[in-house]
Protein backbone atom coordinates (compact mmCIF):
# COMPACT_ATOMS: atom_id res chain seq x y z
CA UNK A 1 47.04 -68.10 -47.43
CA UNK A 2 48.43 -71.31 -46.78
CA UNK A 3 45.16 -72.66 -45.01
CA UNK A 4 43.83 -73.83 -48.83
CA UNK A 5 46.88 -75.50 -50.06
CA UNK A 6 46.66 -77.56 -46.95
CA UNK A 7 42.60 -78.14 -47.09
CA UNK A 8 43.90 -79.65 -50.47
CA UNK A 9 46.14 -82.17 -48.26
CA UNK A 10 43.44 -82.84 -46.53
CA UNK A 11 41.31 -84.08 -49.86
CA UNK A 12 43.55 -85.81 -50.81
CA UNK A 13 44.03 -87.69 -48.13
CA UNK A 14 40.69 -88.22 -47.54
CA UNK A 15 40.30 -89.45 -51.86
CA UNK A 16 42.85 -91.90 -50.79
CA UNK A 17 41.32 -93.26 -47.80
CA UNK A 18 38.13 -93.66 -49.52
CA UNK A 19 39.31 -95.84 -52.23
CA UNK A 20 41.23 -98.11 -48.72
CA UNK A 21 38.62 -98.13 -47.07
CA UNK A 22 35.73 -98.58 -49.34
CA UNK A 23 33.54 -95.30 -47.83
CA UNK A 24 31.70 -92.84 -50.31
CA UNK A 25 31.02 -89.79 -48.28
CA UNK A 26 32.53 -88.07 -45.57
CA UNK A 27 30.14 -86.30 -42.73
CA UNK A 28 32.64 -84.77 -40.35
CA UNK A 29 36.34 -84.05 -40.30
CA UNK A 30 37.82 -84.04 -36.67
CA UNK A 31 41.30 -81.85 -37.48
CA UNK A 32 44.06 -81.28 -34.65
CA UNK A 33 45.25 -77.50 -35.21
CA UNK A 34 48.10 -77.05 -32.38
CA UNK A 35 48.71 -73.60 -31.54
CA UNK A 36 52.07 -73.62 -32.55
CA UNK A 37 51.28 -75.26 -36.13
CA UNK A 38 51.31 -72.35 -38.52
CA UNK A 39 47.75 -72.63 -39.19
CA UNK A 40 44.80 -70.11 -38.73
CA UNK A 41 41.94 -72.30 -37.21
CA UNK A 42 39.27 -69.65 -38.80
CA UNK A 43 40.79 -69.66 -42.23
CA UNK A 44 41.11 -73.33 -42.10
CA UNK A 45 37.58 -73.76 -42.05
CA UNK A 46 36.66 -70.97 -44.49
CA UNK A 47 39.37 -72.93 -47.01
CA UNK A 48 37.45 -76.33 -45.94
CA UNK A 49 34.46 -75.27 -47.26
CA UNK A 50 35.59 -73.90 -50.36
CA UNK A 51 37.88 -77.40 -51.65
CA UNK A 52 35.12 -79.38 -50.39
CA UNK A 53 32.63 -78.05 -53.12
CA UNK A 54 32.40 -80.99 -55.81
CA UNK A 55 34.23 -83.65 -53.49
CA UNK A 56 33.69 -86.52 -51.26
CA UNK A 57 33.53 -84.19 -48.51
CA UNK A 58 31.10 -81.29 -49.96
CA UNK A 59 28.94 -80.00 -47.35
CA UNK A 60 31.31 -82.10 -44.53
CA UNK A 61 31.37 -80.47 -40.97
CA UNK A 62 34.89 -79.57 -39.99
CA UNK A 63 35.67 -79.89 -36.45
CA UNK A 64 39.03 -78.12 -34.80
CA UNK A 65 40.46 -79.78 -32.18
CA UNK A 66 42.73 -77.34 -31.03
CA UNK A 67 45.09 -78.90 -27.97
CA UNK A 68 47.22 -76.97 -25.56
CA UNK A 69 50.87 -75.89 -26.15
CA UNK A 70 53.55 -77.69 -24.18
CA UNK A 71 57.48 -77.30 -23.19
CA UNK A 72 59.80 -79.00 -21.63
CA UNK A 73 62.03 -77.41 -18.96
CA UNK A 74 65.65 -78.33 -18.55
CA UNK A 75 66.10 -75.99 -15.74
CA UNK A 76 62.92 -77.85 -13.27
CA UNK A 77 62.94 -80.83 -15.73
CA UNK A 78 58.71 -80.33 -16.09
CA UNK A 79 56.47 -80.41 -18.73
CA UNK A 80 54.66 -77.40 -18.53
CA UNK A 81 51.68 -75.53 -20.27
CA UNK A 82 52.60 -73.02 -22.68
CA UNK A 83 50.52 -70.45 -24.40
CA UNK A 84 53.20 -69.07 -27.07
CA UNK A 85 56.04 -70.30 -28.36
CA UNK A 86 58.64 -68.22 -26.23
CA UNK A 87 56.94 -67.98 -23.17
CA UNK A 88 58.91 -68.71 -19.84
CA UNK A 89 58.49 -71.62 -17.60
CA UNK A 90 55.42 -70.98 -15.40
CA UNK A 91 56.90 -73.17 -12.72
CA UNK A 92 60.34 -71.24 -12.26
CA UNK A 93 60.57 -68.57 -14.67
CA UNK A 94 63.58 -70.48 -16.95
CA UNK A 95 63.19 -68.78 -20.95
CA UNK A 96 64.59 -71.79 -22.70
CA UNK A 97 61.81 -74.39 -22.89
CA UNK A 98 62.16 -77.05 -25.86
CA UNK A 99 58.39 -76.56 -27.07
CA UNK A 100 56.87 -80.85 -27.13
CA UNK A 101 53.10 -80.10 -27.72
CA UNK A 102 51.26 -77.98 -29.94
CA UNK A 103 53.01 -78.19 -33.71
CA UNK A 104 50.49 -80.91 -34.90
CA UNK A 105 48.11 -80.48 -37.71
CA UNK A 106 46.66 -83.80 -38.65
CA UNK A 107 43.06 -85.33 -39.21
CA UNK A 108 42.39 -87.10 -36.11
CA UNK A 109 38.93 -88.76 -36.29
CA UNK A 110 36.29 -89.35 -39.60
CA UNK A 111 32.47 -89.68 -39.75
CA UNK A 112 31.74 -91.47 -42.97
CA UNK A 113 29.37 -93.08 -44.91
């Protein structure tokens, strides 16, 4: 289960924003899970909750963000919506879309104290 190793990323990034930013506590934790990024949005939160325990962010609501996948098209030159990685073009049925949205895993927003 990769989920906890990176829910340790995540504390330490947020140890080292606390000391740059002079906050004590965090509240919430606003994370972007793409579909495409590896991650298990369920067993992201169950990890959360257990690094948390003993840490600025103990007891922290974790809030997934998850956004939509997207591709690019070379053969209608669109960015389309994509729900797997492999899926064809919805606009003209090409198979070879270079995937542009959806592979991000990062904290996007921070409710501290």
């Amino acid at each position: 289960m990769h989920e906890m190793s990176l829910c340790e990323g995540i504390i330490s990034v947020l140890e080292a924003e606390a000391k740059k930013q002079n906050f004590a506590r965090v509240k919430t934790v606003w994370l972007e899970v793409g579909p495409f990024s590896g991650a298990e949005p369920e067993a992201m939160k169950f990890c959360f909750d257990a690094v948390t325990r003993g840490t600025l962010a103990e007891n922290a609501r974790l809030e997934i963000v998850t956004p939509e996948g997207q591709g690019f098209c070379g053969t209608c030159m669109k960015t389309v919506a994509i729900a797997e990685r492999y899926d064809p073009c919805p606009t003209c049925g090409a198979v070879l879309l270079q995937v542009t949205g959806g592979e991000q895993l990062r904290i996007k927003e921070l409710e501290v104290v």
